[in-house]
N, C-alpha and C. Protein backbone atom coordinates (compact mmCIF):
# COMPACT_ATOMS: atom_id res chain seq x y z
N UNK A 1 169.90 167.04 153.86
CA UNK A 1 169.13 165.88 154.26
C UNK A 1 167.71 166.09 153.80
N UNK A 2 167.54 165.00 153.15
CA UNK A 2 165.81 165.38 152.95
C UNK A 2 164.72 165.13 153.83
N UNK A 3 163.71 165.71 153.44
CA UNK A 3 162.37 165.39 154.43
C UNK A 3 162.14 164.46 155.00
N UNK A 4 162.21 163.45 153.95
CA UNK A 4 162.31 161.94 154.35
C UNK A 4 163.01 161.63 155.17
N UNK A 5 164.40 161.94 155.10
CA UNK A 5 165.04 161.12 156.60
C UNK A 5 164.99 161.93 158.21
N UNK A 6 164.43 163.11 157.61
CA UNK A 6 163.29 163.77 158.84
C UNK A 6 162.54 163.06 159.31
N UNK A 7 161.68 162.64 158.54
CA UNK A 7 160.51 161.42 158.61
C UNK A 7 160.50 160.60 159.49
N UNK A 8 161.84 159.84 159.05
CA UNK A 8 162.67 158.79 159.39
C UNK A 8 162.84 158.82 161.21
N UNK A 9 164.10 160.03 161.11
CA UNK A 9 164.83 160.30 162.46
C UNK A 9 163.38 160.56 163.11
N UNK A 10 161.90 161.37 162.91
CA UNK A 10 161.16 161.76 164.14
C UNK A 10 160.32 160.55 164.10
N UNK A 11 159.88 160.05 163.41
CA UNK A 11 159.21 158.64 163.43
C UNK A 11 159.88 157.79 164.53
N UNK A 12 161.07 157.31 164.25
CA UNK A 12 161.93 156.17 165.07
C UNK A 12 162.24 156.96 166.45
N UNK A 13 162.44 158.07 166.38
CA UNK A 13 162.37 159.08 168.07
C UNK A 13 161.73 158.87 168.52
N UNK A 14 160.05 159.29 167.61
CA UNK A 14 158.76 158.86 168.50
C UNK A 14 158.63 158.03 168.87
N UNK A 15 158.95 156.51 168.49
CA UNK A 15 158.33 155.46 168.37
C UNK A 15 159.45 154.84 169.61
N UNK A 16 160.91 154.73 169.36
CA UNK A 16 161.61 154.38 170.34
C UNK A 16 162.53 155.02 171.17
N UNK A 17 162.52 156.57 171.50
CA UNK A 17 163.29 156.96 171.99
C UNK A 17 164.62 156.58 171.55
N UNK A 18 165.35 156.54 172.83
CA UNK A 18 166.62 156.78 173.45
C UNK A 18 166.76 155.47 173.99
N UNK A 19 166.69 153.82 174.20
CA UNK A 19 166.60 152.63 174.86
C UNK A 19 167.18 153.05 176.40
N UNK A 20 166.48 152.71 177.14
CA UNK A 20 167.45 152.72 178.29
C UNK A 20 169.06 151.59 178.05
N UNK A 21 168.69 150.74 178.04
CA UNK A 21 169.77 149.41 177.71
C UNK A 21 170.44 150.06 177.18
N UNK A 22 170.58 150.68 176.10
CA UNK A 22 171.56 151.51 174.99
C UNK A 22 172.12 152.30 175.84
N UNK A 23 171.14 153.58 176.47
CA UNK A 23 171.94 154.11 177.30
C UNK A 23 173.19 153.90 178.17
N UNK A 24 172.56 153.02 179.12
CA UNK A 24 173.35 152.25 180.01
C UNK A 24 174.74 152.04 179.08
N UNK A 25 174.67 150.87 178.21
CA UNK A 25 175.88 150.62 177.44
C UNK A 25 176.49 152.06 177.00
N UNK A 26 176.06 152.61 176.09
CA UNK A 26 176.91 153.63 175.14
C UNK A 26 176.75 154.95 175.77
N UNK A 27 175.85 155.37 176.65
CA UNK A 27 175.21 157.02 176.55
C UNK A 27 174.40 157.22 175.71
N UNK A 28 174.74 158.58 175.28
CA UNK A 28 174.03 159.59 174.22
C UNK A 28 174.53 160.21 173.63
N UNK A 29 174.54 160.43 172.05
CA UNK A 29 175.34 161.61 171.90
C UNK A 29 175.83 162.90 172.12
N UNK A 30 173.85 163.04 172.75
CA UNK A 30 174.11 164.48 173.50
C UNK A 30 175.11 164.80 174.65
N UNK A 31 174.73 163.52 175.36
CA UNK A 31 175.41 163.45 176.86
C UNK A 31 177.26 163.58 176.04
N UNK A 32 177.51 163.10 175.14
CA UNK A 32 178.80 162.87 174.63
C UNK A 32 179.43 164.58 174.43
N UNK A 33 178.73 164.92 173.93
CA UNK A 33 178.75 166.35 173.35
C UNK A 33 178.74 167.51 174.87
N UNK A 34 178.41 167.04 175.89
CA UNK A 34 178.09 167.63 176.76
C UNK A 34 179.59 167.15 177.87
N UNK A 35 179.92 166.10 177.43
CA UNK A 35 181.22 166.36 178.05
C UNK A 35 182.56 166.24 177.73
N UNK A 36 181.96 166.49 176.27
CA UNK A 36 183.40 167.09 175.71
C UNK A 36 183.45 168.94 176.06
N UNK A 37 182.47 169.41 175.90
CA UNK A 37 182.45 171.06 176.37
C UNK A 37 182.53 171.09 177.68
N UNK A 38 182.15 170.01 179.14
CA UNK A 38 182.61 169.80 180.25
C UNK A 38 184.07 170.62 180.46
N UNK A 39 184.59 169.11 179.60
CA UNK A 39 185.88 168.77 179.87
C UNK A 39 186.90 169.78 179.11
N UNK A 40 186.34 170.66 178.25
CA UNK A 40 187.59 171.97 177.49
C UNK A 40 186.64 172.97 178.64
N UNK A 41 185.23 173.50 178.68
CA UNK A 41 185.71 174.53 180.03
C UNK A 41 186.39 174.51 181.23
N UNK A 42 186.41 172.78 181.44
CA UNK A 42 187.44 172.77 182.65
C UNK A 42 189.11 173.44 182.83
N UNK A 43 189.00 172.90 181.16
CA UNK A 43 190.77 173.30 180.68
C UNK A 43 190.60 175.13 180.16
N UNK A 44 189.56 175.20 179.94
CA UNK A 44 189.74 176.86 179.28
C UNK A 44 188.95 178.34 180.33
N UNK A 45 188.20 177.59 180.83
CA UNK A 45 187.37 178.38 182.00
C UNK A 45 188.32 179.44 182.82
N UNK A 46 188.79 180.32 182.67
CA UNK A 46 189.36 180.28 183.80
C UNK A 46 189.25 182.09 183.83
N UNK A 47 189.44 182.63 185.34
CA UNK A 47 189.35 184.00 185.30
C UNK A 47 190.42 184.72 184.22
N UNK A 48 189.69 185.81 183.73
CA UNK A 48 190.71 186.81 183.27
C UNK A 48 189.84 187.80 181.73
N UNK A 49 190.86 187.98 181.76
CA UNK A 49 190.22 188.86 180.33
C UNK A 49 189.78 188.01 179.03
N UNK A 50 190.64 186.89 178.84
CA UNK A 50 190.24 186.24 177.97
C UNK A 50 189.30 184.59 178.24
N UNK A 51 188.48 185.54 179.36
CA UNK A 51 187.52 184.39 179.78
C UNK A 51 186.34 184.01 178.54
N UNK A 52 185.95 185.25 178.23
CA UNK A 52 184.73 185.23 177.05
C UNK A 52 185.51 184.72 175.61
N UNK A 53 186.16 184.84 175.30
CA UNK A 53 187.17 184.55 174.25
C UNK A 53 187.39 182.73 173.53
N UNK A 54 187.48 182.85 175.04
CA UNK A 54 187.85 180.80 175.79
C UNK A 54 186.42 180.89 175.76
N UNK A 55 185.67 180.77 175.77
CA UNK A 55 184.01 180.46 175.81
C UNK A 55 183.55 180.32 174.68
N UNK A 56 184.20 181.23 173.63
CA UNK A 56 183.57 181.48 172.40
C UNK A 56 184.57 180.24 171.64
N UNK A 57 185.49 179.85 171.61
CA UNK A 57 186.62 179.28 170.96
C UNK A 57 185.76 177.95 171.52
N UNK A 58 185.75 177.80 172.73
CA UNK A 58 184.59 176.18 173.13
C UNK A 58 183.89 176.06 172.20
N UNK A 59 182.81 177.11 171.98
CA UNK A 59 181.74 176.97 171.36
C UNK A 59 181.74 176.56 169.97
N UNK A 60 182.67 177.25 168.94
CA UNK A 60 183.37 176.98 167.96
C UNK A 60 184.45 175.43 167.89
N UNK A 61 184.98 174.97 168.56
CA UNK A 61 185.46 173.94 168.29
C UNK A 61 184.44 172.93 168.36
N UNK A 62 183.87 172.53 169.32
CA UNK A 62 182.91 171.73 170.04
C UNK A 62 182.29 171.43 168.48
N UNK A 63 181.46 172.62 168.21
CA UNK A 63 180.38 172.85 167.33
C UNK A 63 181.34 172.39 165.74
N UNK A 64 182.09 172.61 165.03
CA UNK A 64 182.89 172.18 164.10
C UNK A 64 183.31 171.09 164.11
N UNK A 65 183.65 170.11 165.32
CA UNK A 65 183.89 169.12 165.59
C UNK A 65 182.90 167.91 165.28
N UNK A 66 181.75 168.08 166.10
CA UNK A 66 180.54 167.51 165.85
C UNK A 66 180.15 167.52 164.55
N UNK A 67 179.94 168.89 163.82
CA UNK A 67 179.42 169.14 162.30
C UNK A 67 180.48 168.43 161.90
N UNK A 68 181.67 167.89 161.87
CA UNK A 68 182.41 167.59 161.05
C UNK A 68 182.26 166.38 161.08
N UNK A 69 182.49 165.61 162.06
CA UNK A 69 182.11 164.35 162.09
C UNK A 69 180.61 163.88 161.79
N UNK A 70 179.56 164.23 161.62
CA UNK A 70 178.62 163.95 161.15
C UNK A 70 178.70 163.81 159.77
N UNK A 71 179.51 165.25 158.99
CA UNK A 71 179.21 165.35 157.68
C UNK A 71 180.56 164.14 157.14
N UNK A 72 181.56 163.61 157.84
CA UNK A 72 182.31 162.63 157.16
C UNK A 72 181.22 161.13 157.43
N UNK A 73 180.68 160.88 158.32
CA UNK A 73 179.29 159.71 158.17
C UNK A 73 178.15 159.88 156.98
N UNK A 74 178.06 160.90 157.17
CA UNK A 74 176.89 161.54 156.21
C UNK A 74 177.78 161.29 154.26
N UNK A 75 178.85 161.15 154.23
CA UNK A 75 179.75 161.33 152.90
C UNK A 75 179.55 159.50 153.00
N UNK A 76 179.71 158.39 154.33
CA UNK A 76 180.02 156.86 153.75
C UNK A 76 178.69 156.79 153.40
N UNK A 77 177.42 157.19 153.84
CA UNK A 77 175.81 156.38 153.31
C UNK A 77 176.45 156.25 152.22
N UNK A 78 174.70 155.44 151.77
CA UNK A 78 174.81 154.89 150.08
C UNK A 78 173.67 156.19 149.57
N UNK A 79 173.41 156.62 148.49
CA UNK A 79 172.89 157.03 147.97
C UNK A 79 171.32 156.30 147.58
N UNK A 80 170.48 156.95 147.27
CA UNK A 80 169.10 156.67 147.51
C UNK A 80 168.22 156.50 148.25
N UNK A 81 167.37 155.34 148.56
CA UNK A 81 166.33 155.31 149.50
C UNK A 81 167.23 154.61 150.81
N UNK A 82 168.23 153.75 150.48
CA UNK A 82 169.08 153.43 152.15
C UNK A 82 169.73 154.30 152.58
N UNK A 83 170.06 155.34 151.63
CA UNK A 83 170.77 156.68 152.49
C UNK A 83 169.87 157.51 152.90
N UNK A 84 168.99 157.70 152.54
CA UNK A 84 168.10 158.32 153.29
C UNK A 84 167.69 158.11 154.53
N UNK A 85 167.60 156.42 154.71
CA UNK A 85 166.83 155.80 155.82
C UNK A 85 167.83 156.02 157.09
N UNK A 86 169.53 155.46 156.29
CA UNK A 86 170.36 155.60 157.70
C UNK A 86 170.42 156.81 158.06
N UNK A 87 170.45 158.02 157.12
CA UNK A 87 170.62 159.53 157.69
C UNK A 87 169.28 159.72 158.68
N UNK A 88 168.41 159.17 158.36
CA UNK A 88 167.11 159.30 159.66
C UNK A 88 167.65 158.41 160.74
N UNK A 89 168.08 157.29 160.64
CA UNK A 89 168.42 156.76 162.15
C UNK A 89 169.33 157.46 162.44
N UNK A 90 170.57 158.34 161.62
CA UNK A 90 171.27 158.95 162.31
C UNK A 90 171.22 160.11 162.88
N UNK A 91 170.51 160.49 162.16
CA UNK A 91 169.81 161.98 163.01
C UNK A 91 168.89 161.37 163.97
N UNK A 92 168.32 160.35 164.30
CA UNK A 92 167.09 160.34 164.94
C UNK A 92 167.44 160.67 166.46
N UNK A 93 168.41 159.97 167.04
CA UNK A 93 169.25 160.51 168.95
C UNK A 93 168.89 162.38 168.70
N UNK A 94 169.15 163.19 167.89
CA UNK A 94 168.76 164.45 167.63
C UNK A 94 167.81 165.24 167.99
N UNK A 95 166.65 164.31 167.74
CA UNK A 95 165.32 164.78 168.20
C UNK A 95 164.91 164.35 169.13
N UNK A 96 164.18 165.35 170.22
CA UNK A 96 163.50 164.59 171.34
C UNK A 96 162.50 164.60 171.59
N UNK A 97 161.66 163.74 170.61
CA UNK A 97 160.33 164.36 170.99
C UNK A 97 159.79 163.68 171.57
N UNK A 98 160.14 162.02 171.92
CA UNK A 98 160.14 161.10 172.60
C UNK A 98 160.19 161.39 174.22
N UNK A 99 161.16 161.47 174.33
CA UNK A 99 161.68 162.15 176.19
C UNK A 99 160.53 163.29 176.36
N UNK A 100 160.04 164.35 175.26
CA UNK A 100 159.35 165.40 175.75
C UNK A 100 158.20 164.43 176.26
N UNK A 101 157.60 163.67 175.11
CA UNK A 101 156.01 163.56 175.61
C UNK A 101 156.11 162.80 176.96
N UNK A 102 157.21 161.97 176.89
CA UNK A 102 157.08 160.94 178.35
C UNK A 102 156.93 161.88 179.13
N UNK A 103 157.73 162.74 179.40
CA UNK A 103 158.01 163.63 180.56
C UNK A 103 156.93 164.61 180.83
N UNK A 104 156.07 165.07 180.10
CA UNK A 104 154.96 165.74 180.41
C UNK A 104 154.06 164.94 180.23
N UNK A 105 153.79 163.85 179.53
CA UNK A 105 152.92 162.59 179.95
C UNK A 105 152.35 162.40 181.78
N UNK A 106 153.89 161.87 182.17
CA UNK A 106 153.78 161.75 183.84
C UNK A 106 153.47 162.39 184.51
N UNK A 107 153.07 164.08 184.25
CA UNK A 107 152.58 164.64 184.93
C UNK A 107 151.52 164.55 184.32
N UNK A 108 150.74 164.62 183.35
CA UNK A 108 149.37 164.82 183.07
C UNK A 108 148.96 163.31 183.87
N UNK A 109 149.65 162.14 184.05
CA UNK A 109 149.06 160.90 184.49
C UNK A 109 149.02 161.64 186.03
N UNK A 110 149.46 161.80 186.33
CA UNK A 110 150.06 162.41 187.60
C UNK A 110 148.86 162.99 188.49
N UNK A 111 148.73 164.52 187.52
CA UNK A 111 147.30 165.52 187.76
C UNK A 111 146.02 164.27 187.40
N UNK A 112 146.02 164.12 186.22
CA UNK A 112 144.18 162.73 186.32
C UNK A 112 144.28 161.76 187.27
N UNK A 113 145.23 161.46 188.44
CA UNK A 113 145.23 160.79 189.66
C UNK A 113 144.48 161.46 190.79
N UNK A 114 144.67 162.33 190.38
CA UNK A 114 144.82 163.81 191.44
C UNK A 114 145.64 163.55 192.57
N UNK A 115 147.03 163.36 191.89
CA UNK A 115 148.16 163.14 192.99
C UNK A 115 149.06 164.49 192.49
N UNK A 116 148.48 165.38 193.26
CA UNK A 116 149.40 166.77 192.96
C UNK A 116 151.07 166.55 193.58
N UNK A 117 151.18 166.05 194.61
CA UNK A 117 152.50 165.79 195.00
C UNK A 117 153.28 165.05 193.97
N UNK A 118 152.99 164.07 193.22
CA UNK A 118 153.44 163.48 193.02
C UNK A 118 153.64 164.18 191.26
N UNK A 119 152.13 164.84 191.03
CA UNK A 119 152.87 165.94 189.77
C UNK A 119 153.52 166.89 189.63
N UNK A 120 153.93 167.11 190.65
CA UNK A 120 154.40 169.15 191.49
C UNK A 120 156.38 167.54 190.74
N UNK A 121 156.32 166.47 191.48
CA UNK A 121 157.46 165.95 191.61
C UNK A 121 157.80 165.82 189.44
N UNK A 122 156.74 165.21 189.43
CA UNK A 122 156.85 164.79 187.74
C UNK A 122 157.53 166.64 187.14
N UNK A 123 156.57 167.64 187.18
CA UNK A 123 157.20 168.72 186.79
C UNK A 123 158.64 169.60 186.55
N UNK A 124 158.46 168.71 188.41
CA UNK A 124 159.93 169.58 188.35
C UNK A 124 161.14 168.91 187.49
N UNK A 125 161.08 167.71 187.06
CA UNK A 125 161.82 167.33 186.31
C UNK A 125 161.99 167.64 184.77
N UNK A 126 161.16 168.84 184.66
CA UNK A 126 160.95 169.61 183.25
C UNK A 126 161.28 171.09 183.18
N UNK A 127 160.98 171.78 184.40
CA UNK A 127 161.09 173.28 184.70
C UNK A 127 162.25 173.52 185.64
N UNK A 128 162.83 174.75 185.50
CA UNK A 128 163.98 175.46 186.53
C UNK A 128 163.17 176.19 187.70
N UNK A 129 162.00 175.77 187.98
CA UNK A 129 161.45 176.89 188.81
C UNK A 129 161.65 175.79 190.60
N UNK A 130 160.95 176.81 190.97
CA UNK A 130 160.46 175.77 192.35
C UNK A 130 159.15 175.54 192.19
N UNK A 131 158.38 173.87 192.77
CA UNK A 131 157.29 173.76 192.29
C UNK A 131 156.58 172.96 193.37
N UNK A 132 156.95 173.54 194.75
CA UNK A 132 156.41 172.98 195.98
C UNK A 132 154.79 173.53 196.09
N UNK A 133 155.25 174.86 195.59
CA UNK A 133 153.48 175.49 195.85
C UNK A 133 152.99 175.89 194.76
N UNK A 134 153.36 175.11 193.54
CA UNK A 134 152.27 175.11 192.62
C UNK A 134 150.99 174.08 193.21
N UNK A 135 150.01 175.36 192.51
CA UNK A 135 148.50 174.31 192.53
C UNK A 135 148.27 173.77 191.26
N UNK A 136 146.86 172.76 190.84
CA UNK A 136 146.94 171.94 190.20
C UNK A 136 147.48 172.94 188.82
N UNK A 137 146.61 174.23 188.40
CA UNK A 137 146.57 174.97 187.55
C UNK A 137 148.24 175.39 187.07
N UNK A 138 148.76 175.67 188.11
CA UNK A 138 150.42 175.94 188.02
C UNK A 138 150.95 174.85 187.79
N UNK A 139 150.85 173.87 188.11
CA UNK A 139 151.76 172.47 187.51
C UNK A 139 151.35 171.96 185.78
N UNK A 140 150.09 172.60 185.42
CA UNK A 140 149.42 172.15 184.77
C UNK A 140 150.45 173.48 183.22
N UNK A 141 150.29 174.48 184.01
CA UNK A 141 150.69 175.66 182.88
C UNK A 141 152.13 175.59 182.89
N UNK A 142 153.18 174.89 184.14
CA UNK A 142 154.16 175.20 184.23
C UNK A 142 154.86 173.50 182.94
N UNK A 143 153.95 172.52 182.87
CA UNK A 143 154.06 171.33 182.00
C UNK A 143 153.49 171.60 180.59
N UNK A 144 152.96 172.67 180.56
CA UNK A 144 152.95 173.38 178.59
C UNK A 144 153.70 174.00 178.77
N UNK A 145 153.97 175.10 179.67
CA UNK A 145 155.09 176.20 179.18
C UNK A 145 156.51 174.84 178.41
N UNK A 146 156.80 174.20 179.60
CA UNK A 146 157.90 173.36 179.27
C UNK A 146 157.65 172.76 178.11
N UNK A 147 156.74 172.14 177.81
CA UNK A 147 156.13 171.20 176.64
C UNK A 147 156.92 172.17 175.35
N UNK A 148 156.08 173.49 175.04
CA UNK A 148 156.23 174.47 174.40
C UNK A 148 158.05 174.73 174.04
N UNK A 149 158.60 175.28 174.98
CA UNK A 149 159.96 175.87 174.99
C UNK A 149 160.59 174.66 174.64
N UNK A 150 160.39 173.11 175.15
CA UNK A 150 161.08 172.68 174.51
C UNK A 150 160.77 171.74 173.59
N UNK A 151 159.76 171.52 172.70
CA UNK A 151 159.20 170.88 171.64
C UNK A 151 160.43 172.06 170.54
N UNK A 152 160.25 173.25 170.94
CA UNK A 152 160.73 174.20 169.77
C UNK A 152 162.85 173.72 169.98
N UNK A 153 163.04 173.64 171.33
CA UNK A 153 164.89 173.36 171.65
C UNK A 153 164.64 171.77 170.79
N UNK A 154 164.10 170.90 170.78
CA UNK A 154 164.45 169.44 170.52
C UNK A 154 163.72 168.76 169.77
N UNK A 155 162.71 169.44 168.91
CA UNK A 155 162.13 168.86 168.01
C UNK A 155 161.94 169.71 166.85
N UNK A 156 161.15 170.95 167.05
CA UNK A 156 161.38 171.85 165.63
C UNK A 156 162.79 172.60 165.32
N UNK A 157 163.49 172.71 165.84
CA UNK A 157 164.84 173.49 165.27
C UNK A 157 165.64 172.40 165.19
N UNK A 158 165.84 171.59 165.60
CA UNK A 158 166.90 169.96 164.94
C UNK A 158 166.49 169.94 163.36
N UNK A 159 165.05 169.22 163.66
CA UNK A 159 164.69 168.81 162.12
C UNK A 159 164.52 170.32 161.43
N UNK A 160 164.48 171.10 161.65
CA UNK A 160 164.61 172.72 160.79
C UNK A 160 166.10 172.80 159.94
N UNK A 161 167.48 172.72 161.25
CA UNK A 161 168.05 172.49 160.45
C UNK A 161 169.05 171.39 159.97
N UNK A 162 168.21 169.75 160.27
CA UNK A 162 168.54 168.82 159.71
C UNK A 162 168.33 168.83 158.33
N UNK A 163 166.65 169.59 158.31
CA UNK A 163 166.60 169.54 156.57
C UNK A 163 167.70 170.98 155.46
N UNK A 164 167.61 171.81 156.23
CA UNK A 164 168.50 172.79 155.50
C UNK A 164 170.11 172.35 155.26
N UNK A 165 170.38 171.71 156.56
CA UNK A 165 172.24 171.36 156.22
C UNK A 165 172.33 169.91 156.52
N UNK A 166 171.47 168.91 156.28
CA UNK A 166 171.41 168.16 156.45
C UNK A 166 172.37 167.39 158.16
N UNK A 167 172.45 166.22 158.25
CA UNK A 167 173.44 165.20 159.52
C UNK A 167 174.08 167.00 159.77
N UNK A 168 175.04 167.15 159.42
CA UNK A 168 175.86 168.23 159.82
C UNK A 168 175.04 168.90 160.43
N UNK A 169 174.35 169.70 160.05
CA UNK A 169 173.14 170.93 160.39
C UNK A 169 172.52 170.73 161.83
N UNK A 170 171.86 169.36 162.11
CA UNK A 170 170.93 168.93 163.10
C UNK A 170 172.17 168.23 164.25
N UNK A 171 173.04 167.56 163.99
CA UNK A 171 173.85 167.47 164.92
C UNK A 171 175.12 169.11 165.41
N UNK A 172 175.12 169.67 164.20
CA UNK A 172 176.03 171.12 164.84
C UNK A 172 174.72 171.79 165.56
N UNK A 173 173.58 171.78 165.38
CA UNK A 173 172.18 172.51 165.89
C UNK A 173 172.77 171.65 167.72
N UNK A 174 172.59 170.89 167.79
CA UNK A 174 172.72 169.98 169.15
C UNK A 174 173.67 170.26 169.96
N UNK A 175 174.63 170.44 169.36
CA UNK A 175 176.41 171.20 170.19
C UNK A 175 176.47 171.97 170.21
N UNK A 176 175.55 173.27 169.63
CA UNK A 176 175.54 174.60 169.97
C UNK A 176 174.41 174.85 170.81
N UNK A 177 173.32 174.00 171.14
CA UNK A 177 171.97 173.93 171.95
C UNK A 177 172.42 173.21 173.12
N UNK A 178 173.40 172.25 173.36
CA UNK A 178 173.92 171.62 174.55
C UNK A 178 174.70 172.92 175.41
């Protein structure tokens, strides 16, 4: 995939996310991807010796599955500047860089209120920690740390390797990161 439909997919991320409306109707791909590996650890999970085995075989199907079906979409485009463009809308669900800024947005709106409750609340919807007794400074470091860790999960390693293996690359990047 080239740069360009990098371009493409983080431009149209930035600019429109994920629609809620869309959501509602269809999901996400991610969310899609997330319960298809649900639904085989349900079937493969199970105690024993060949618990890690069944984990790894998830990981591998899931992930081949996805890459595969991307790269048979990625084979109908047209060639040139419209294949380029659809491989950016199709990679674009891929990147999140959209969801990141909202989400640490609300807390920075949050903290310039000086409604710490209500940013301690915005946070926690970004971090695994507990964030009852963060002060302003801790909500503040605990919304870059997050910013940080995951600008690099959903925005630089998609398009890293959207451009190296193109659709395939950035959507198998997503089913092995889900």
């Amino acid at each position: 995939m080239s740069a360009g439909a990098m371009l493409v997919a983080l431009g149209l991320e930035a600019v429109f996310g994920w629609p809620e409306a869309v959501y509602r109707r269809i999901g996400h791909p991610v969310t899609w991807i997330g319960a298809a590996i649900t639904g085989l650890e349900a079937r493969m999970n199970r105690p024993g010796p060949l618990r890690t085995a069944a984990g790894g075989v998830v990981t591998v199907v899931v992930t081949a599955l996805v890459a595969a079906a991307a790269w048979v979409l990625a084979q109908l485009l047209p060639a040139g500047w419209l294949g380029m463009v659809l491989s950016g809308v199709l990679a674009a669900p891929f990147v999140a860089a959209r969801s990141l800024h909202d989400h640490v947005a609300a807390v920075a709106r949050r903290l310039a209120e000086n409604d710490l409750v209500q940013a301690r609340q915005e946070v926690a919807k970004i971090v695994g920690r507990e964030t009852d007794a963060l002060d302003v400074q801790g909500v503040s470091r605990a919304a870059l740390e997050s910013l940080a860790e995951n600008a690099s999960d959903g925005v630089v390693a998609p398009l890293f390797w959207g451009v190296l293996f193109g659709l395939p690359g950035i959507a198998g990047y997503k089913a092995i990161n889900t």
